[in-house]
PDB file of N, CA and C in Angstrom:
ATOM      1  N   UNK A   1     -15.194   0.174   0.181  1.00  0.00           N
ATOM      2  CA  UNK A   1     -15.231  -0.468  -1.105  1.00  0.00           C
ATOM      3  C   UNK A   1     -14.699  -1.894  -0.946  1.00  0.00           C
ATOM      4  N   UNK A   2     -15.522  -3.060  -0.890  1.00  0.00           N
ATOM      5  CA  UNK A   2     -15.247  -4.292  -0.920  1.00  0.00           C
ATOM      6  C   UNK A   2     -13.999  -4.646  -2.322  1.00  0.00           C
ATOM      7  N   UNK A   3     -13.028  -5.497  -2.068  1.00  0.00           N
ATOM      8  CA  UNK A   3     -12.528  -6.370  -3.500  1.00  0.00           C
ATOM      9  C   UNK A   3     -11.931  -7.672  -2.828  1.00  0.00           C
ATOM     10  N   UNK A   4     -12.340  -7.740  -3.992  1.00  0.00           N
ATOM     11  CA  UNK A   4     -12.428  -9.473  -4.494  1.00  0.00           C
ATOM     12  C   UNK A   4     -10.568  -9.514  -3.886  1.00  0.00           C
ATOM     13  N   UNK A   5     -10.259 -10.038  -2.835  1.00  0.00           N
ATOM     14  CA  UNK A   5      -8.551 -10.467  -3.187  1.00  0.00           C
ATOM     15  C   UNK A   5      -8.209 -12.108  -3.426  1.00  0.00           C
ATOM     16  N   UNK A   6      -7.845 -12.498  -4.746  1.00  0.00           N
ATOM     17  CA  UNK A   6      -6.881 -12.903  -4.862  1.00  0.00           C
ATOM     18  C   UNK A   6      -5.768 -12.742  -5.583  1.00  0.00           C
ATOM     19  N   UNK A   7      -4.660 -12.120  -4.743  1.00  0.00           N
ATOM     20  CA  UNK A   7      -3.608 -12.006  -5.233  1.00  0.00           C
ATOM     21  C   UNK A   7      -2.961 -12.486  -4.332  1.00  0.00           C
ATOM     22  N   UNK A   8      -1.898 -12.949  -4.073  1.00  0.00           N
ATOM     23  CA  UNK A   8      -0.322 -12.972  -2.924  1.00  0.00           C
ATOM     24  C   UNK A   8       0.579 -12.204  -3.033  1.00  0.00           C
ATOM     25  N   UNK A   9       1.153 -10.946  -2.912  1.00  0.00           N
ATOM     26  CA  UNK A   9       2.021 -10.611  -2.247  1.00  0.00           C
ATOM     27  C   UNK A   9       3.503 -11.066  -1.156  1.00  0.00           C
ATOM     28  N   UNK A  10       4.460 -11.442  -1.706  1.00  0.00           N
ATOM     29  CA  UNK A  10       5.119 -12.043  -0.575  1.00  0.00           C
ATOM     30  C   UNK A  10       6.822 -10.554  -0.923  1.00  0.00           C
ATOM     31  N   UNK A  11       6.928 -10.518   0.765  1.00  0.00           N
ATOM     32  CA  UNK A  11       7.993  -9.403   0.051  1.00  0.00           C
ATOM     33  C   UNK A  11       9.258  -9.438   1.342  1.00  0.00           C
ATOM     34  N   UNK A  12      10.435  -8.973   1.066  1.00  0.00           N
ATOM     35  CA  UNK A  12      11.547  -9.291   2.245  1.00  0.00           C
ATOM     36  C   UNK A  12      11.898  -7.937   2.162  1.00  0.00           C
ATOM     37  N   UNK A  13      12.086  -7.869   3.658  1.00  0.00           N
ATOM     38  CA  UNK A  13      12.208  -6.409   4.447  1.00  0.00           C
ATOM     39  C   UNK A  13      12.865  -6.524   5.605  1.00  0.00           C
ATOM     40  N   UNK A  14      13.568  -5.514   5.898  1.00  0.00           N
ATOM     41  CA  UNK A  14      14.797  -5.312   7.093  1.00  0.00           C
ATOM     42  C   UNK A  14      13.393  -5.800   8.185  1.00  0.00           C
ATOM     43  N   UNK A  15      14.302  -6.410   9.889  1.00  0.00           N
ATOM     44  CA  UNK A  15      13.162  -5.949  10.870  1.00  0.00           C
ATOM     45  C   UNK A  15      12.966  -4.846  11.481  1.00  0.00           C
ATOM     46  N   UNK A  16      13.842  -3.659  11.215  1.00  0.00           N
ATOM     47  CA  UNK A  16      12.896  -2.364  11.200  1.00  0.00           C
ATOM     48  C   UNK A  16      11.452  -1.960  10.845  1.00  0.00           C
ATOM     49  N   UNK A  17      11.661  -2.375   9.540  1.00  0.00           N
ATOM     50  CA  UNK A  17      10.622  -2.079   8.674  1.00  0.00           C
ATOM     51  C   UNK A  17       9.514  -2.879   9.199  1.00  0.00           C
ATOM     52  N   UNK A  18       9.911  -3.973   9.239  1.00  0.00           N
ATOM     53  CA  UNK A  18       8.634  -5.091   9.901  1.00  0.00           C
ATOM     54  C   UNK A  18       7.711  -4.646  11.128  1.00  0.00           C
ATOM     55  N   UNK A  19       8.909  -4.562  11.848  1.00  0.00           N
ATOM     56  CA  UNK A  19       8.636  -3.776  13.065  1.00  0.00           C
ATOM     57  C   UNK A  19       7.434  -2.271  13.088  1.00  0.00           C
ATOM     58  N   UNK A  20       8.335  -1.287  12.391  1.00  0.00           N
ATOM     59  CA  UNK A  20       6.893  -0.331  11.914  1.00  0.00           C
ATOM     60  C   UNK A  20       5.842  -0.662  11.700  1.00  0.00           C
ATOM     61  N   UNK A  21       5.451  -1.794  10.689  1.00  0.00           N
ATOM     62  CA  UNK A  21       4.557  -1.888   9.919  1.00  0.00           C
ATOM     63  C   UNK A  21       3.820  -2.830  11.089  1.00  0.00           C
ATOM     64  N   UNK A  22       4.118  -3.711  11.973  1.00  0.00           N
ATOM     65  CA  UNK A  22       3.456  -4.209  12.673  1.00  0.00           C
ATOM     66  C   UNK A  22       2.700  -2.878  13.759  1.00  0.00           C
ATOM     67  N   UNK A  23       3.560  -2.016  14.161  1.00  0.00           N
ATOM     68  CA  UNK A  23       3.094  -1.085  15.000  1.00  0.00           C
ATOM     69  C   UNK A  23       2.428  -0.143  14.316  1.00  0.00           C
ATOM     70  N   UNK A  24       2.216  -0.093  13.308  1.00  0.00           N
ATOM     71  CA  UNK A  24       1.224   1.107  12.693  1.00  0.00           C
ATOM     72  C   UNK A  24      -0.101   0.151  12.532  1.00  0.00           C
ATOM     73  N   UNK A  25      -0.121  -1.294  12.234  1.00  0.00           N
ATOM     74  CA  UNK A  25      -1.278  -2.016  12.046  1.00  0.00           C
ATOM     75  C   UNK A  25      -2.134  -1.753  13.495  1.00  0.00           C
ATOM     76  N   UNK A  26      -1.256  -2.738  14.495  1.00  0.00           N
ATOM     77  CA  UNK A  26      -1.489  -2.357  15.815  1.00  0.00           C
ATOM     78  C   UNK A  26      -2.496  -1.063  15.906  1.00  0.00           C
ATOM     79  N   UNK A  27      -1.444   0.629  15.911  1.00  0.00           N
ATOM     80  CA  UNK A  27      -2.458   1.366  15.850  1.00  0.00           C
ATOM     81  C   UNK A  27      -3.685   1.594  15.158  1.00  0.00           C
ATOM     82  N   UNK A  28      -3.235   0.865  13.955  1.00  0.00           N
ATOM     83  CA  UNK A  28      -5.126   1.453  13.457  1.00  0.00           C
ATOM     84  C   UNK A  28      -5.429   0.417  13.724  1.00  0.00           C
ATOM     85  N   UNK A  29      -5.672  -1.101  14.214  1.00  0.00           N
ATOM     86  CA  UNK A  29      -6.427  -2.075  14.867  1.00  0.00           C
ATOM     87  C   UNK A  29      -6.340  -2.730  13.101  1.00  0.00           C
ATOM     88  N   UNK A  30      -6.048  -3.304  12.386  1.00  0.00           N
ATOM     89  CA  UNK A  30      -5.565  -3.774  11.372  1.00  0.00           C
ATOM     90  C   UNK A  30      -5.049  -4.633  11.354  1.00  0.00           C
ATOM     91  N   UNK A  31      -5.133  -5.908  10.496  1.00  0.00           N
ATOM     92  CA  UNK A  31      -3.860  -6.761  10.137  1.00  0.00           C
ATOM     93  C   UNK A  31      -2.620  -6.387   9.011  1.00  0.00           C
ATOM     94  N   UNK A  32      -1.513  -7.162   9.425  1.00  0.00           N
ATOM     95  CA  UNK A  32      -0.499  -6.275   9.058  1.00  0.00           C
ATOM     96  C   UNK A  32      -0.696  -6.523   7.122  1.00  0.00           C
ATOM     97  N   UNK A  33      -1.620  -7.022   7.021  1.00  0.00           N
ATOM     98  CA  UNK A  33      -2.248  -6.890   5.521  1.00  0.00           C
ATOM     99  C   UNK A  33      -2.907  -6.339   4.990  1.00  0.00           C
ATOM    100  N   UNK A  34      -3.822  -5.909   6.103  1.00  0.00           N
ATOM    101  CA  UNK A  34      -4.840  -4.560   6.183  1.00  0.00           C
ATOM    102  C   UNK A  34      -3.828  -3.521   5.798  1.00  0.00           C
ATOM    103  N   UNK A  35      -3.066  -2.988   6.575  1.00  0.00           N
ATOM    104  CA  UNK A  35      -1.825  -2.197   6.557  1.00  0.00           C
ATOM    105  C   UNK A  35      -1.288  -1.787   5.768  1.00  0.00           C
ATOM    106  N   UNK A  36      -1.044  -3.145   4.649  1.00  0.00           N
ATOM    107  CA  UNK A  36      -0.297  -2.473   3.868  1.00  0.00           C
ATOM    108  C   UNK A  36      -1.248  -2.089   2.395  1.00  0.00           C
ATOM    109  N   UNK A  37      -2.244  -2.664   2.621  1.00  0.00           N
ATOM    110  CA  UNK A  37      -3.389  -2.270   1.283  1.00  0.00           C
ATOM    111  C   UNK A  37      -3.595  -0.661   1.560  1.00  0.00           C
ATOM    112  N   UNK A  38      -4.103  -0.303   3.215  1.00  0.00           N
ATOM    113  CA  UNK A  38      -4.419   0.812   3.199  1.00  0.00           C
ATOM    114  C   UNK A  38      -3.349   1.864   3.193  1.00  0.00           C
ATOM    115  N   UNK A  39      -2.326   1.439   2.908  1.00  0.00           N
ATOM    116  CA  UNK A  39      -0.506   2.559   2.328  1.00  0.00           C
ATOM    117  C   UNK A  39      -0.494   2.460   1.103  1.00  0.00           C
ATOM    118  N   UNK A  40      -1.015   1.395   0.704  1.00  0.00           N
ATOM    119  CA  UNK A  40      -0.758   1.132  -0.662  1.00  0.00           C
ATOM    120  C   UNK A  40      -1.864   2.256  -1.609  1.00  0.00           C
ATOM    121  N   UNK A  41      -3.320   1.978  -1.220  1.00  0.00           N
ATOM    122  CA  UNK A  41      -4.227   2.830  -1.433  1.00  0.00           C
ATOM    123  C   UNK A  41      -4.116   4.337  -0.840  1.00  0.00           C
ATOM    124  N   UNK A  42      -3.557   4.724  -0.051  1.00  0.00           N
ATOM    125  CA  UNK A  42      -3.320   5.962   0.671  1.00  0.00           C
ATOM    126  C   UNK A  42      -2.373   6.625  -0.546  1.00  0.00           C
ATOM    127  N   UNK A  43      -1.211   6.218  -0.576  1.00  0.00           N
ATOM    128  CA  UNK A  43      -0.164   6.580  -1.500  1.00  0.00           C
ATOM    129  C   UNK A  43      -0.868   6.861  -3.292  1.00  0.00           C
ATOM    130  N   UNK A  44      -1.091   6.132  -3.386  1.00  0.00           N
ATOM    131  CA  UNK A  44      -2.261   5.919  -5.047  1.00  0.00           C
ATOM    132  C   UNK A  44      -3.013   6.904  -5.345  1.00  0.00           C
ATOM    133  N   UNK A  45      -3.702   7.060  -3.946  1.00  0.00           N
ATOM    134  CA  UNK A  45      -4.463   8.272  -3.760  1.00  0.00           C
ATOM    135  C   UNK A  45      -4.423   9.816  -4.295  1.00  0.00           C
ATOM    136  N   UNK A  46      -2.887  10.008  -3.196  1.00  0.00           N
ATOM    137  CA  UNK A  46      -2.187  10.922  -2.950  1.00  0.00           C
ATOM    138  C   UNK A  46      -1.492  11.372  -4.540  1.00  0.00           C
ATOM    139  N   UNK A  47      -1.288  10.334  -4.975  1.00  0.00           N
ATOM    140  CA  UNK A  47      -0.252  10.246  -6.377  1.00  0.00           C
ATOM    141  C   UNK A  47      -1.293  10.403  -7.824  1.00  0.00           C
ATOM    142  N   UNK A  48      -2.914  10.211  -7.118  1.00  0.00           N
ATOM    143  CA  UNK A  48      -3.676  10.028  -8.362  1.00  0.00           C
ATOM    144  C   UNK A  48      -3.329   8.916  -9.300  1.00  0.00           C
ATOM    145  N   UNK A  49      -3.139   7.850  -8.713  1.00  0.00           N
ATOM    146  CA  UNK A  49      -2.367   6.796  -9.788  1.00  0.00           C
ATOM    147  C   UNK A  49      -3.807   5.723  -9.746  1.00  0.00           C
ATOM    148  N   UNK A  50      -3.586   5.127 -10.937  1.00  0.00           N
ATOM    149  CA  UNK A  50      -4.688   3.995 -11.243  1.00  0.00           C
ATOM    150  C   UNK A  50      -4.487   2.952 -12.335  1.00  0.00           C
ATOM    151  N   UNK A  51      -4.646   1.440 -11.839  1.00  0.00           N
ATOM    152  CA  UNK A  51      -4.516   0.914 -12.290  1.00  0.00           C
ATOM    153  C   UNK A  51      -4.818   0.709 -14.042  1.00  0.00           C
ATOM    154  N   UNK A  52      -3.689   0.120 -15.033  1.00  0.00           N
ATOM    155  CA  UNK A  52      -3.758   0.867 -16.153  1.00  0.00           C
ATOM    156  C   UNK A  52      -3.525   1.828 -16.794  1.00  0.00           C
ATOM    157  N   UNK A  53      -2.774   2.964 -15.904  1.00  0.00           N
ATOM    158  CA  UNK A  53      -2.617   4.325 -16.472  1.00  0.00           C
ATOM    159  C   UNK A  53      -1.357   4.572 -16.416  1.00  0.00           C
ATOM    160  N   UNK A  54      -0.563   4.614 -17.079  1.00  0.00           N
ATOM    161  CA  UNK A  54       1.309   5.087 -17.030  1.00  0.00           C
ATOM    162  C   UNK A  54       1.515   6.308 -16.178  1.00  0.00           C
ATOM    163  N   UNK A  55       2.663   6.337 -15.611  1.00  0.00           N
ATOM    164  CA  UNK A  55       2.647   7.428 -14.781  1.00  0.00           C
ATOM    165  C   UNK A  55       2.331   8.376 -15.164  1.00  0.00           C
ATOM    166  N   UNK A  56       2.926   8.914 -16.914  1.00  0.00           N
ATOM    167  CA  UNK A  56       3.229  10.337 -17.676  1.00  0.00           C
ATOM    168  C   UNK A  56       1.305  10.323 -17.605  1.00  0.00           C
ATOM    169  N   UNK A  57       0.592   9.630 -17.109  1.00  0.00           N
ATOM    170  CA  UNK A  57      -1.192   9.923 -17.304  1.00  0.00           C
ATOM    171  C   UNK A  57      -1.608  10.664 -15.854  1.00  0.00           C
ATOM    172  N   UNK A  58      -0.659   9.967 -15.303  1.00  0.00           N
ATOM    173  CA  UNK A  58      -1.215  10.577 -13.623  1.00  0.00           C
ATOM    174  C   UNK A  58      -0.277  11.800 -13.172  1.00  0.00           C
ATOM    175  N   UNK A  59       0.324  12.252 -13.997  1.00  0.00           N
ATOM    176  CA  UNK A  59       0.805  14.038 -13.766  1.00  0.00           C
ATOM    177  C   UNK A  59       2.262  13.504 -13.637  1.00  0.00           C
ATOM    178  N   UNK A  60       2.932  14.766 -13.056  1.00  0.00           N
ATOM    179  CA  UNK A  60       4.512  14.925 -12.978  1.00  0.00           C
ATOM    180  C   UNK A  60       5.273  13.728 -12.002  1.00  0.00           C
ATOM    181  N   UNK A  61       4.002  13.531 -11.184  1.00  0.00           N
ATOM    182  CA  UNK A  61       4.712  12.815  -9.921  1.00  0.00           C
ATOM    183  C   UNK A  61       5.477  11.920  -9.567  1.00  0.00           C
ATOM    184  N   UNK A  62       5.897  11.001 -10.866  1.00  0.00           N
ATOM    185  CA  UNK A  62       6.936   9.963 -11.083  1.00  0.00           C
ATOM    186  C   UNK A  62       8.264  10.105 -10.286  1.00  0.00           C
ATOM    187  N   UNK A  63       8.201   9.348  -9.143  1.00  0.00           N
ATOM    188  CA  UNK A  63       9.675   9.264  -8.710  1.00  0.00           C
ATOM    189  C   UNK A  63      10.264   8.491  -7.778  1.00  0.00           C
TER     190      UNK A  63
END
């Protein structure tokens, strides 16, 4: 599914975290922006969440 991005994102994180997130891009052959859309969408997924919809719409899963 193609989208349109413009948005920016800018966010501060331990270098642990950095670190992961560079090595999980790495593995799936990704940029570390790729990366985090496809966690971001993975998680959403998982949670049934969608843009526009309050959590109490997308079930219990708030937490």
């Amino acid at each position: 599914m193609a989208r349109y991005k413009d948005e920016t994102l800018s966010i501060r994180t331990s270098a642990h975290i950095k670190a992961l997130l560079r090595m999980a891009a790495e593995r799936e052959r990704r940029s570390v922006a790729s990366m985090v859309e496809a966690l971001v969408v993975a998680y959403a997924q998982f949670h049934r969440l969608e843009p526009g919809k309050t959590s109490d719409d997308a079930g219990a899963d708030a937490s």
